[in-house]
N, C-alpha and C. Protein backbone atom coordinates (compact mmCIF):
# COMPACT_ATOMS: atom_id res chain seq x y z
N UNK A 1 60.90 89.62 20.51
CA UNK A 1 61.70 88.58 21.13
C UNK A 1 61.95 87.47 20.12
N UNK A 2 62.84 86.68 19.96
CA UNK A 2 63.56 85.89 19.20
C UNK A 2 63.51 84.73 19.62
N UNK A 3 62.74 83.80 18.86
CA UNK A 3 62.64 82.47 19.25
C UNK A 3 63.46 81.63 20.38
N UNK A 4 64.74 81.97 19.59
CA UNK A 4 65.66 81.12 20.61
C UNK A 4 66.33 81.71 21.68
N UNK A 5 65.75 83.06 21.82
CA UNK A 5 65.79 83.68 23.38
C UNK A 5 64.84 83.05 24.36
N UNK A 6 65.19 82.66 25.44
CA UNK A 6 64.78 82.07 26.76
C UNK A 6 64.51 82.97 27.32
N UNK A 7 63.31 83.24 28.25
CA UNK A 7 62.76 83.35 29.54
C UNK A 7 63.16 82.90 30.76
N UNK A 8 63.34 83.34 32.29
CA UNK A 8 62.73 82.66 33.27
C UNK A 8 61.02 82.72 33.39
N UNK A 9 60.86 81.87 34.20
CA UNK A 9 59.41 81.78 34.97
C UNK A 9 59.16 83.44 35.42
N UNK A 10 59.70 83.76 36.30
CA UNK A 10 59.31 84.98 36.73
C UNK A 10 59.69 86.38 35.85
N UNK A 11 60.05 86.35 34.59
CA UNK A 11 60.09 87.27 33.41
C UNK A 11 58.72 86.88 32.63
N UNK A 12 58.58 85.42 32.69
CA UNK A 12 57.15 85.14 32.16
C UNK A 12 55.88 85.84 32.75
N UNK A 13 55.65 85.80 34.01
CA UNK A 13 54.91 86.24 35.28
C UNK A 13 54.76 87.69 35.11
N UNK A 14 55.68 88.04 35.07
CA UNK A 14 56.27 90.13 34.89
C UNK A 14 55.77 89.91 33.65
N UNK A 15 55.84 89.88 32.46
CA UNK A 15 55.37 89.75 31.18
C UNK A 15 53.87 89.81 31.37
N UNK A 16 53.06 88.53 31.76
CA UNK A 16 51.70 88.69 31.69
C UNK A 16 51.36 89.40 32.54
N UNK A 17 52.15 89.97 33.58
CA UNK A 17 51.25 91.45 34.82
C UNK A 17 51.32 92.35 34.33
N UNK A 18 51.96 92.61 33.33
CA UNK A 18 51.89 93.90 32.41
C UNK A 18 50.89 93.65 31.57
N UNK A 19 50.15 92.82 30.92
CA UNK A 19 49.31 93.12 30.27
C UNK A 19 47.60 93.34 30.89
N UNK A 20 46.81 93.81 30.05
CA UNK A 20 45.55 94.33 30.56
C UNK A 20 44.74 92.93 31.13
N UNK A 21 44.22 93.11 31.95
CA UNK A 21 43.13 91.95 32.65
C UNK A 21 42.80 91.21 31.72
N UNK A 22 41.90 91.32 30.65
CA UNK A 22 41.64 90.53 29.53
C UNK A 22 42.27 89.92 29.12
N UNK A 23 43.78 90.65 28.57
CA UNK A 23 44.43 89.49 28.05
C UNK A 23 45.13 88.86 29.05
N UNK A 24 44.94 88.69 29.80
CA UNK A 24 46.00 87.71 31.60
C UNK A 24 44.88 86.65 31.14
N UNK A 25 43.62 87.07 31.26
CA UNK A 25 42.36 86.13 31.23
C UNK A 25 42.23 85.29 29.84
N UNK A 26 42.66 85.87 28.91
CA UNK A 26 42.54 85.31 27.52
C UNK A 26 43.90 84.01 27.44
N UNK A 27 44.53 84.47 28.18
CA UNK A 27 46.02 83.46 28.23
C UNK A 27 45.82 82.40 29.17
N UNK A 28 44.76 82.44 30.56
CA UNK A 28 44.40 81.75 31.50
C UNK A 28 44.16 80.67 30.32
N UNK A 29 42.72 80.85 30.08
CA UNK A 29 41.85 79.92 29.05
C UNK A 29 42.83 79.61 28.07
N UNK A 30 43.37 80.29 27.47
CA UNK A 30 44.28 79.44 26.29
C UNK A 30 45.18 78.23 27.09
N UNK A 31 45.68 78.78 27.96
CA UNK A 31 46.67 77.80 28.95
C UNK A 31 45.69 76.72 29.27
N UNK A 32 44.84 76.82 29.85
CA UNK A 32 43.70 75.55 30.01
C UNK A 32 43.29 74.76 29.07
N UNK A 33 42.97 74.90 28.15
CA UNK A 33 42.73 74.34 26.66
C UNK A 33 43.81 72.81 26.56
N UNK A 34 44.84 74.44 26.14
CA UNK A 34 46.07 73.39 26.18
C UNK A 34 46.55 71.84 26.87
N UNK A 35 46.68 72.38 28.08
CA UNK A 35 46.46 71.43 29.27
C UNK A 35 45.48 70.70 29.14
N UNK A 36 44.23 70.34 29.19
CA UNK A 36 43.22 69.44 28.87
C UNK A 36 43.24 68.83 27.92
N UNK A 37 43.79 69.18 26.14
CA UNK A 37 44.35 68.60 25.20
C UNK A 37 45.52 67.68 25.75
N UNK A 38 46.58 68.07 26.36
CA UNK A 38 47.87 67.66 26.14
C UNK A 38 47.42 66.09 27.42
N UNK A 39 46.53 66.96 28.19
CA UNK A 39 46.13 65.02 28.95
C UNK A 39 45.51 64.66 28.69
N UNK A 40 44.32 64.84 27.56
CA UNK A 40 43.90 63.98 26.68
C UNK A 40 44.79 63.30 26.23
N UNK A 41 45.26 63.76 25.24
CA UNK A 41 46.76 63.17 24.28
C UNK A 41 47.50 62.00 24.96
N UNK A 42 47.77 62.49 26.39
CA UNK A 42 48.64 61.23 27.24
C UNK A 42 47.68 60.05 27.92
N UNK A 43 46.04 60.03 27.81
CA UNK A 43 45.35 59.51 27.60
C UNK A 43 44.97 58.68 27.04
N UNK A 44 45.15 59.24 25.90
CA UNK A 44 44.48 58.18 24.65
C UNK A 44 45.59 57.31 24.20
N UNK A 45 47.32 58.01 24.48
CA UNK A 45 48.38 56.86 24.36
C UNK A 45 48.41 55.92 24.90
N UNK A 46 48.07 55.98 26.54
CA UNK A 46 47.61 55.02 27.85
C UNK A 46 46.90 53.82 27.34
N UNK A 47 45.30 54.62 27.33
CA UNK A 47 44.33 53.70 26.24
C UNK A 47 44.84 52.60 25.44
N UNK A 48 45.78 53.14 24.56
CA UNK A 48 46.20 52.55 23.44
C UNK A 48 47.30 51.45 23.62
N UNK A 49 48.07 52.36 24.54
CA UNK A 49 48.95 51.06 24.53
C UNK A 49 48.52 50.08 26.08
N UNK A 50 47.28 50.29 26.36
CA UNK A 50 46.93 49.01 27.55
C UNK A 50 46.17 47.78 26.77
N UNK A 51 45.57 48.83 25.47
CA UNK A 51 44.76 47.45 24.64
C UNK A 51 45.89 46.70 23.84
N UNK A 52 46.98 47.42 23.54
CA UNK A 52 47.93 46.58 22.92
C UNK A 52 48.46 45.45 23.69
N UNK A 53 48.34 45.68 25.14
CA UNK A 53 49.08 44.77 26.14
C UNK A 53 47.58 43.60 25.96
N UNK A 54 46.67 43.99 26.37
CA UNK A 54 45.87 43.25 26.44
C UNK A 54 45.49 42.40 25.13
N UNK A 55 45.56 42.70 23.57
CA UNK A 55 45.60 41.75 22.60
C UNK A 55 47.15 41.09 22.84
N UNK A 56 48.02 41.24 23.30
CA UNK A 56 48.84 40.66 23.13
C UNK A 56 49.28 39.41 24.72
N UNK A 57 47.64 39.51 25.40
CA UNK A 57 47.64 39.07 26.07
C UNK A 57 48.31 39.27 27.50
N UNK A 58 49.12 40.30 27.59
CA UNK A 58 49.75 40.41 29.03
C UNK A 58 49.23 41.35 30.22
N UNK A 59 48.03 41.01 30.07
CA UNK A 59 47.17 41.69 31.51
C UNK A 59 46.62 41.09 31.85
N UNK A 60 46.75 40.75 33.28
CA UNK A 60 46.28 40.04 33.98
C UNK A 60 44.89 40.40 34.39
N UNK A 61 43.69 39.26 35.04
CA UNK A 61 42.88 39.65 35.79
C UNK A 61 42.90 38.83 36.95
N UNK A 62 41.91 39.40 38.32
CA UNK A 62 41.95 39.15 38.87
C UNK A 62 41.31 40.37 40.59
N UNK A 63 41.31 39.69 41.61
CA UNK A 63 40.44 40.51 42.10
C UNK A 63 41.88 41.06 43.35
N UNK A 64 41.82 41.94 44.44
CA UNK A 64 42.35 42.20 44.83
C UNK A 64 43.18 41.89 45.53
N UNK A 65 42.98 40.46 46.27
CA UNK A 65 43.09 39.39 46.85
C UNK A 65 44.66 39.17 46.21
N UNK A 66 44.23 38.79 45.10
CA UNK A 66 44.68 37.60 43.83
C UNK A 66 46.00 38.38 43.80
N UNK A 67 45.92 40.00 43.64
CA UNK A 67 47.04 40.91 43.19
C UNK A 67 48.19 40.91 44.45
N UNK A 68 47.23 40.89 45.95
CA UNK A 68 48.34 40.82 46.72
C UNK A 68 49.09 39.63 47.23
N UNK A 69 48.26 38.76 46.80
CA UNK A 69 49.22 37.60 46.90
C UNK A 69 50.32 37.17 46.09
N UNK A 70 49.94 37.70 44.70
CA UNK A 70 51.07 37.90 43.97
C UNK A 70 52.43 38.84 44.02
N UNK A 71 51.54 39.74 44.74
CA UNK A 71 53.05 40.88 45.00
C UNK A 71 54.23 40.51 46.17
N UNK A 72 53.30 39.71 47.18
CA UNK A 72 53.64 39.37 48.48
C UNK A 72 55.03 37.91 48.03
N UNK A 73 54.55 37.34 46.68
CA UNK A 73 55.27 35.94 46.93
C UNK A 73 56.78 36.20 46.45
């Protein structure tokens, strides 16, 4: 198959039911990996850019109270 040949979802699906149990299972776990990396990754951008807000001073504190009275005014 050729890079810039496309799939559907369900050619993907048919694809891995053809292969042997192991490898369905070996692709599970690889797929999981992935996924746990990739929201790490969107994680640690989060992280990153909330401390940027916060050295740059624009986060507020305050207790719950405080937040809805602000949303309310």
């Amino acid at each position: 198959m050729r890079k810039s040949q496309t799939i559907t979802f369900q050619e993907a699906l048919e694809i891995i039911e053809s292969l042997p149990s192991e490898q369905q299972e070996s692709i599970i776990d690889i797929l999981k990996r992935r996924l746990i990396e990739c929201r790490r990754e969107n994680l640690a951008v989060s992280i990153k850019d909330a401390r940027a807000e916060y050295a740059r001073g624009e986060v507020c504190s305050g207790t719950v109270d405080d937040l809805m009275k602000e949303t309310n005014k």
